[in-house]
N, C-alpha and C. Protein backbone atom coordinates (compact mmCIF):
# COMPACT_ATOMS: atom_id res chain seq x y z
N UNK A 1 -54.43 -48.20 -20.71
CA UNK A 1 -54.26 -47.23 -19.64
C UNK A 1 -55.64 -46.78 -19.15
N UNK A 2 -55.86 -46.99 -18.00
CA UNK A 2 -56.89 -46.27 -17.12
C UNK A 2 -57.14 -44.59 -17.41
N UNK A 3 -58.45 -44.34 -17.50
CA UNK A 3 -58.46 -43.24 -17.71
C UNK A 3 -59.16 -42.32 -16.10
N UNK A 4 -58.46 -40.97 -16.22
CA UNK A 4 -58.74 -40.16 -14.89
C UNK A 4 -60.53 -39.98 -14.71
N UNK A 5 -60.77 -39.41 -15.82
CA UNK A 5 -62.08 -39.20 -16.24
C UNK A 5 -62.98 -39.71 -17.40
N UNK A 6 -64.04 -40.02 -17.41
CA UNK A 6 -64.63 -40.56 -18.43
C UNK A 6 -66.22 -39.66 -18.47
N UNK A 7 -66.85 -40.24 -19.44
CA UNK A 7 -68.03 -39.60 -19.33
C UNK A 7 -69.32 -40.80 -19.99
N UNK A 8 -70.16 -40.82 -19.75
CA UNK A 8 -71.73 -41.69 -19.88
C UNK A 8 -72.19 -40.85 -21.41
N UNK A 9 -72.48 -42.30 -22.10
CA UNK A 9 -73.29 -42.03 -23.56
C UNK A 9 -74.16 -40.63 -23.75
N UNK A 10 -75.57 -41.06 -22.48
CA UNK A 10 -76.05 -39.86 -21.89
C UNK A 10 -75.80 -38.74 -22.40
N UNK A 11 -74.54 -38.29 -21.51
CA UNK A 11 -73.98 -37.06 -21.33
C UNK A 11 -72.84 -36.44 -22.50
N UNK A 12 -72.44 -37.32 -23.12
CA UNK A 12 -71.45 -37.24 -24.38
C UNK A 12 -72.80 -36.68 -25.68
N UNK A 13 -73.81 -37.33 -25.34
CA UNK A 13 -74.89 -36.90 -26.21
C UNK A 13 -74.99 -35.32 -26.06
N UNK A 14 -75.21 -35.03 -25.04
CA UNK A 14 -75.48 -33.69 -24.65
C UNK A 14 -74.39 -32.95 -24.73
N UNK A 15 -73.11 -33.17 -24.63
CA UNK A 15 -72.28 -32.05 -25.27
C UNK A 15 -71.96 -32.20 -26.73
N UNK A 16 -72.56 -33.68 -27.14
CA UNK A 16 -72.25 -33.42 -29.35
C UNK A 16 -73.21 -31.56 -29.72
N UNK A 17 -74.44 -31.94 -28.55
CA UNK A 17 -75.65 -31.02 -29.08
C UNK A 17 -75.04 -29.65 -29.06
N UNK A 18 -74.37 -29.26 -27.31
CA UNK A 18 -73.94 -28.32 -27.12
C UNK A 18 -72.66 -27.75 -28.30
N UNK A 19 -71.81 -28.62 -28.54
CA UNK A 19 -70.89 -28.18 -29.27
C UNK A 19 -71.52 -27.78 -30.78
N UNK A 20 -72.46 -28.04 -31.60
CA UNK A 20 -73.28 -27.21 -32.45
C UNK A 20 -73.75 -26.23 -32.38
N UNK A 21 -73.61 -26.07 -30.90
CA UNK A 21 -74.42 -24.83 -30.88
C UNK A 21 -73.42 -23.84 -30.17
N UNK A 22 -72.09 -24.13 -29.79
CA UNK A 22 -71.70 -23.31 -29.47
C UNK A 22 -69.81 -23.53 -29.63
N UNK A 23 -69.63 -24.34 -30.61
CA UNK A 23 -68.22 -24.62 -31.13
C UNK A 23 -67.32 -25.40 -30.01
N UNK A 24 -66.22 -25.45 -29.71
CA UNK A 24 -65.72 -26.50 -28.96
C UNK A 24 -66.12 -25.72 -27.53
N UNK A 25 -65.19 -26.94 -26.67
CA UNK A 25 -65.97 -26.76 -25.20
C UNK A 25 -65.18 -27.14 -24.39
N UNK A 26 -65.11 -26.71 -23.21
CA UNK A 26 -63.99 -27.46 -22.28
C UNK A 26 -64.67 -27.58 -20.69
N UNK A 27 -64.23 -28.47 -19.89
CA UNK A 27 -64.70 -28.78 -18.49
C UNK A 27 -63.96 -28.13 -17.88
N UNK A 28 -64.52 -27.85 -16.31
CA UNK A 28 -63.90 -27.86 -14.81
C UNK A 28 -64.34 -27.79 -14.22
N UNK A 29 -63.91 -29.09 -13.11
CA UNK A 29 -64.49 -29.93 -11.87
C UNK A 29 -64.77 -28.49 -10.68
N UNK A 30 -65.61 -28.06 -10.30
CA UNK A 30 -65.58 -26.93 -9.75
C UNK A 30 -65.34 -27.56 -8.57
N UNK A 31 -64.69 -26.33 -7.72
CA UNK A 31 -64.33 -26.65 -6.17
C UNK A 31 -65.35 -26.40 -5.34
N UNK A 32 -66.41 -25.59 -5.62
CA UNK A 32 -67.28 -25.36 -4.57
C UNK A 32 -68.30 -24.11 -5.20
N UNK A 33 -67.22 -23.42 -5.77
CA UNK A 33 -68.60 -22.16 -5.81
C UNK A 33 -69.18 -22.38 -7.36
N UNK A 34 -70.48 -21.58 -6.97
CA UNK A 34 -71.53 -21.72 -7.85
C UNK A 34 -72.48 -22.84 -7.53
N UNK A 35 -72.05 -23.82 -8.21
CA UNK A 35 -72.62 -24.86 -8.02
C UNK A 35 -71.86 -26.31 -7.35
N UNK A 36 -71.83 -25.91 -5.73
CA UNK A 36 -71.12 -26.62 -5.40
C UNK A 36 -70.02 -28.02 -6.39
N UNK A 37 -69.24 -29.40 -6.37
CA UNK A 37 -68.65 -29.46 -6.67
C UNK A 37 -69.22 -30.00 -8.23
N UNK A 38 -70.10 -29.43 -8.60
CA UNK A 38 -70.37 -29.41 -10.30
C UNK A 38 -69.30 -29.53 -11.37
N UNK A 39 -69.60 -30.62 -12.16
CA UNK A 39 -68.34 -30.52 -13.45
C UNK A 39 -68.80 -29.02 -14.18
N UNK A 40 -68.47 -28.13 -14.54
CA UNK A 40 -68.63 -27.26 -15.43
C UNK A 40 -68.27 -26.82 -17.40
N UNK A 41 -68.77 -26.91 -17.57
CA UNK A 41 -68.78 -26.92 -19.27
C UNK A 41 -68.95 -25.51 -19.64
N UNK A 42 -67.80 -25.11 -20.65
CA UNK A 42 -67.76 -24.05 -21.21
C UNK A 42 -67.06 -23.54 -22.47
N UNK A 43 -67.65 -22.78 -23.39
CA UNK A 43 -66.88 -22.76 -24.69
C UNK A 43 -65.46 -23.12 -24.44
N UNK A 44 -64.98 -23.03 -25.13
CA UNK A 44 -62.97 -22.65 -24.82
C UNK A 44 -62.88 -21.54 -25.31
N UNK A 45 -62.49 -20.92 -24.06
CA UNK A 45 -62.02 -19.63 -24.09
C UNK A 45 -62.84 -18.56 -22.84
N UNK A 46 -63.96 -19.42 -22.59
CA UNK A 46 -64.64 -18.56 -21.16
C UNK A 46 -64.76 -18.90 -20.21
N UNK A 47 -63.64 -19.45 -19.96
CA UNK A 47 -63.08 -20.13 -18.10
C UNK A 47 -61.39 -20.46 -18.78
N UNK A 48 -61.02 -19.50 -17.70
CA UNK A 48 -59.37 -19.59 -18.06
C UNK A 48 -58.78 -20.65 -16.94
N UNK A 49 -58.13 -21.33 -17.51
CA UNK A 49 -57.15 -22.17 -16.61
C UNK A 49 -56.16 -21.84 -16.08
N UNK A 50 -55.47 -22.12 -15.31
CA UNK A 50 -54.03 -21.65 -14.96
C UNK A 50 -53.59 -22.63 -14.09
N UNK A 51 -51.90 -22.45 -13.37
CA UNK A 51 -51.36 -23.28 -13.05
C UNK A 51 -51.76 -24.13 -11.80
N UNK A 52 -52.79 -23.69 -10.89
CA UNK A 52 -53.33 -23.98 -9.90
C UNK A 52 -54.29 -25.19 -10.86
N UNK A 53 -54.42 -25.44 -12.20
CA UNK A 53 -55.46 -26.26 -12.33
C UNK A 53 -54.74 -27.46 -13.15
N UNK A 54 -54.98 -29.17 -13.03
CA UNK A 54 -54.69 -30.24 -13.49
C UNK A 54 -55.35 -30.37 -14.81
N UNK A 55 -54.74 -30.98 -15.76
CA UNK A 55 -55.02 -31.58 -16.79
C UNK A 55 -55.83 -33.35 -16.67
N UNK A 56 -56.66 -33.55 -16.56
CA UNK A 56 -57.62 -35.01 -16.48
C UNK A 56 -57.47 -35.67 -17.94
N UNK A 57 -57.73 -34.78 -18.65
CA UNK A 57 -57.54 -35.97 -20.16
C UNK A 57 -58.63 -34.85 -21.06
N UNK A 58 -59.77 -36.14 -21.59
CA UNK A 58 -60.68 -35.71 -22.49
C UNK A 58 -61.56 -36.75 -22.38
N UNK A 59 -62.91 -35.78 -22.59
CA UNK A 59 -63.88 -36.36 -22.53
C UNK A 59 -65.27 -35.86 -23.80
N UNK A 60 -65.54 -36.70 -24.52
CA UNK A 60 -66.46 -36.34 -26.07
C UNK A 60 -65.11 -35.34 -26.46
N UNK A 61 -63.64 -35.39 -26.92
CA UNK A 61 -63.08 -34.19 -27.27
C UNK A 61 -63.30 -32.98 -26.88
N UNK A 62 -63.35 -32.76 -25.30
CA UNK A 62 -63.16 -31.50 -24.28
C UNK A 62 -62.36 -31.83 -23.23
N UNK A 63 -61.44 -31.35 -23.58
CA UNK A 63 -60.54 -31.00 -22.40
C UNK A 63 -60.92 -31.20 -20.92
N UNK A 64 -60.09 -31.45 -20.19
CA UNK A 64 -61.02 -31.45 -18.84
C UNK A 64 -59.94 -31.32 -17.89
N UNK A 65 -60.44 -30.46 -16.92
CA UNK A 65 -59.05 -29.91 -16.00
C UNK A 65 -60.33 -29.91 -14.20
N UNK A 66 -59.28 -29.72 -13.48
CA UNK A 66 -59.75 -30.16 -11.92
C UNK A 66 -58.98 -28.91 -11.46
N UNK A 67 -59.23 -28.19 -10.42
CA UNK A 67 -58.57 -27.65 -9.54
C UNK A 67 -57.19 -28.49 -8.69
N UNK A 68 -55.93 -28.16 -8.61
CA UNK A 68 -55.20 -28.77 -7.51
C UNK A 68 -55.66 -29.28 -6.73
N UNK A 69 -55.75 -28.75 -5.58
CA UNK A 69 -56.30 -29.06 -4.46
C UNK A 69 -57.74 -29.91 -4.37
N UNK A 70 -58.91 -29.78 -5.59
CA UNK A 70 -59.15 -30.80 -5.39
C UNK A 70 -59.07 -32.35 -6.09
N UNK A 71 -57.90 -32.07 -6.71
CA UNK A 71 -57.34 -32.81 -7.23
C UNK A 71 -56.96 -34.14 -6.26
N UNK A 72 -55.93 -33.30 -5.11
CA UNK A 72 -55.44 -34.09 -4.14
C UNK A 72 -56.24 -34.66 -3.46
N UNK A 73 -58.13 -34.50 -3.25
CA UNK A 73 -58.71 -35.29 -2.77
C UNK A 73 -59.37 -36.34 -3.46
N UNK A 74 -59.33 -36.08 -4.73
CA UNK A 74 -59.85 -36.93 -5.53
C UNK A 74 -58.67 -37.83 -6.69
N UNK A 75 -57.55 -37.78 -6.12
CA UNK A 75 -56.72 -38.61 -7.39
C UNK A 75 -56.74 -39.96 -7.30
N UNK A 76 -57.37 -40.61 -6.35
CA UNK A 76 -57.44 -42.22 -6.43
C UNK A 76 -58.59 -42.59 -6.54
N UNK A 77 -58.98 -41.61 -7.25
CA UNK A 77 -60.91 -41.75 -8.10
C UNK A 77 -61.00 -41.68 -9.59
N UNK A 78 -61.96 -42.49 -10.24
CA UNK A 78 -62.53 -42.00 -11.70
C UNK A 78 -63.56 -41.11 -11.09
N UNK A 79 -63.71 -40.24 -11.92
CA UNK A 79 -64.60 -38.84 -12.30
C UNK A 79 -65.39 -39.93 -13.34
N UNK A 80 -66.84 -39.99 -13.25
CA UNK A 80 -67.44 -39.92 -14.63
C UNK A 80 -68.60 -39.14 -14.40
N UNK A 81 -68.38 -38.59 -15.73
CA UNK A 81 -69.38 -37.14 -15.91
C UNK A 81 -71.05 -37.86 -16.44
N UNK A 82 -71.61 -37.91 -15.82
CA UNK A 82 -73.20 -38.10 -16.34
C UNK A 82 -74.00 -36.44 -16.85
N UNK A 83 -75.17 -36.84 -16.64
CA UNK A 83 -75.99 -35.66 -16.57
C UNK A 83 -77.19 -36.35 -16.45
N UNK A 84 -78.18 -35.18 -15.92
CA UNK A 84 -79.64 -35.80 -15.26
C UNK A 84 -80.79 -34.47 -15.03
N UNK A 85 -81.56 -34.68 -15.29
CA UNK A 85 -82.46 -33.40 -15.49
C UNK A 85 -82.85 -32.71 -14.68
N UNK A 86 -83.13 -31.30 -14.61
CA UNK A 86 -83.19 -30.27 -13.79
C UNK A 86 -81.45 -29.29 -14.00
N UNK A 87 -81.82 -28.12 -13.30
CA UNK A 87 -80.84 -26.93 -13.41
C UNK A 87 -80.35 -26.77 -12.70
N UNK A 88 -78.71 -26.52 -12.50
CA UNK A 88 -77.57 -25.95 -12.00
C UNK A 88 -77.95 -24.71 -11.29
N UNK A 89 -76.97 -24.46 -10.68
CA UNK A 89 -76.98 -22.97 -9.96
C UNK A 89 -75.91 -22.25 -10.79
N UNK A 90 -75.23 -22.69 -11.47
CA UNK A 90 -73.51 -22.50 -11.93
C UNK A 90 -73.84 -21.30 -13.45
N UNK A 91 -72.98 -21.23 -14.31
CA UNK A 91 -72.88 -21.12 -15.52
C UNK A 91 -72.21 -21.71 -16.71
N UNK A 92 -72.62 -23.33 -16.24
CA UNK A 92 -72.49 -24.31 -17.15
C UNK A 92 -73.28 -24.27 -18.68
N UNK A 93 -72.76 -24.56 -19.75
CA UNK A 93 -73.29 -24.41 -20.79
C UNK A 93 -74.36 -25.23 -20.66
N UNK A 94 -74.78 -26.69 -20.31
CA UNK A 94 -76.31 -27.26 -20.79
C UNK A 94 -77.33 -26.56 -19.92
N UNK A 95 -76.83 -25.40 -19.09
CA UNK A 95 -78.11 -25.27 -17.81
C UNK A 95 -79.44 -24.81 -18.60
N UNK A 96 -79.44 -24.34 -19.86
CA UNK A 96 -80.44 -23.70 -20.91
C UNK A 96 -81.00 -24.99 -21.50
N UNK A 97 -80.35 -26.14 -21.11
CA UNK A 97 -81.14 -27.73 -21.72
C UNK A 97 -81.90 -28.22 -20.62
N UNK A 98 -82.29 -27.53 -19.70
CA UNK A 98 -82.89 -28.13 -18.60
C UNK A 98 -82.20 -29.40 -17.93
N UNK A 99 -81.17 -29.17 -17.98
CA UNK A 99 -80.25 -30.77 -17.49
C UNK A 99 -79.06 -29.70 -16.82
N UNK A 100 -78.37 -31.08 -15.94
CA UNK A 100 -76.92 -30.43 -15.57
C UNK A 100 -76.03 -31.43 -15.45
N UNK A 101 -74.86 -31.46 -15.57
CA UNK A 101 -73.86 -32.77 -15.48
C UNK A 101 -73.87 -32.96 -14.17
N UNK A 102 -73.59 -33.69 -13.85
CA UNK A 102 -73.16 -34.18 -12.80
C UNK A 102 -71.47 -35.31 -12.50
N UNK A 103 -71.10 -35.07 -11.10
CA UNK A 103 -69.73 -36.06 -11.35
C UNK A 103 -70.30 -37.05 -10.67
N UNK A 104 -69.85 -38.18 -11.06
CA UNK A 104 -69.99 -39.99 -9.96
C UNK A 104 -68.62 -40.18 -9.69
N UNK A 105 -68.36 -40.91 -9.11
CA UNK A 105 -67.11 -41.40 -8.84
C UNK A 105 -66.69 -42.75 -8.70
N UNK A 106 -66.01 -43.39 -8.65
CA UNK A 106 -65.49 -44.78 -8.29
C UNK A 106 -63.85 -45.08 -7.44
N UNK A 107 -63.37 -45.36 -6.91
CA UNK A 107 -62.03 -45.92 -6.57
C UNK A 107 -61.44 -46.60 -7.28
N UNK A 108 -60.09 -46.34 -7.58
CA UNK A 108 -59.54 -46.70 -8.56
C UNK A 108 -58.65 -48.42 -7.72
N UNK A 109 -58.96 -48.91 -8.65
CA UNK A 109 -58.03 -50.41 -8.26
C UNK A 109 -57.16 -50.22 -7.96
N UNK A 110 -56.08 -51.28 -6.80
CA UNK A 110 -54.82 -51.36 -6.69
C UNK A 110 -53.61 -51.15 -8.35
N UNK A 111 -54.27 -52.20 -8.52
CA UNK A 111 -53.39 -52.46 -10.32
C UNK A 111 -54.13 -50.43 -10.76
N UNK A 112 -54.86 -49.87 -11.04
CA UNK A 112 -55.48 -48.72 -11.77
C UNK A 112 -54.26 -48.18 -10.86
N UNK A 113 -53.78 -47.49 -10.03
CA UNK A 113 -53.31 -46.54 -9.02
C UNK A 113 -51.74 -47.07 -9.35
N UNK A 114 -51.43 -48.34 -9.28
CA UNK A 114 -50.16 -48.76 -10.17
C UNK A 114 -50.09 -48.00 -11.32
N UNK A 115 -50.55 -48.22 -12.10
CA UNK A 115 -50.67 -47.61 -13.50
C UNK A 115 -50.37 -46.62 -13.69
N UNK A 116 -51.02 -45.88 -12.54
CA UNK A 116 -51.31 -44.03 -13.20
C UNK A 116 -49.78 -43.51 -12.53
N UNK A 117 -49.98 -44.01 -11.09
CA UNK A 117 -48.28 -43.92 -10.52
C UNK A 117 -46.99 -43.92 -11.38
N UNK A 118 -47.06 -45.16 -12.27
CA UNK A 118 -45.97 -45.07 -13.12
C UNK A 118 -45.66 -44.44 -14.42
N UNK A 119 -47.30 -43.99 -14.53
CA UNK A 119 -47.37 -42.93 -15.79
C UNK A 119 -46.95 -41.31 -15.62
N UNK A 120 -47.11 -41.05 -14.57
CA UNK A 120 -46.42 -39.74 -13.19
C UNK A 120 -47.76 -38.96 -13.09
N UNK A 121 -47.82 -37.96 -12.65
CA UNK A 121 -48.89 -37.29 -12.46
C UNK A 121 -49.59 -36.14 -13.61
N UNK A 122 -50.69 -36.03 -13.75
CA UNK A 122 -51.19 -35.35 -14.65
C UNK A 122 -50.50 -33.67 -14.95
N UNK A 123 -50.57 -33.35 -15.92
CA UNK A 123 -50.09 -32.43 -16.00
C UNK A 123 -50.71 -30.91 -15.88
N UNK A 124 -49.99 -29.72 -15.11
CA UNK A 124 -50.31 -28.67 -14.71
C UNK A 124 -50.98 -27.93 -16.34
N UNK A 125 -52.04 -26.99 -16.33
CA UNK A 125 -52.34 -26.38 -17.01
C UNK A 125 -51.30 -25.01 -17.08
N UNK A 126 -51.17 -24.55 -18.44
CA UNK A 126 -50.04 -23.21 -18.13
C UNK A 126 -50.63 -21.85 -17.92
């Protein structure tokens, strides 16, 4: 199975570090504010989800959720989360590593978009 989101060695490095230093962690694809559309990283428990937000999967074992709406512009895309040096505007957890994630993207194949279609759609956060 195709996955929604993935993430780069890189950047999986950088949240093993973060999660030592600050216990588990969870994403969200921000819509715009702060740091324009920045993946965002944050303990679990200091960015609340709710039903307006999608479930993506996991990435290094963090959760990872998208806004709806921009969900709907991005569902026939992989998300992969990198990171690359210099600072966020946001209040992402690595912005104190002098780095910030970043999203890439790709188009998902005919056969990938089959797939996910028949798997149904990701599921709402509660």
């Amino acid at each position: 199975m195709v996955n929604r989101v993935e993430i780069t060695d890189k950047a999986a490095e950088i949240v093993e570090r973060l999660k030592a230093q600050h216990g588990a962690l969870m994403f969200h694809q921000s819509g715009g504010c702060c740091d324009g559309s920045a993946p965002m990283c944050y303990p679990v428990g200091d960015f609340r989800v709710g039903p307006q937000d999608v479930r993506l999967g996991k990435i290094a074992g963090c959760e990872f959720y998208i806004g709806a709406a921009q969900f709907e512009y991005w569902r026939h895309t992989q998300l992969i989360i990198d990171v690359v040096p210099g600072r966020g505007s946001g209040f992402s957890a690595e912005a104190p590593e002098g780095v910030r994630f970043l999203t890439r993207s790709r188009v998902f194949t005919d056969e990938e978009v089959a797939e996910l279609d028949a798997a149904g759609p990701p599921a709402r956060a509660a």
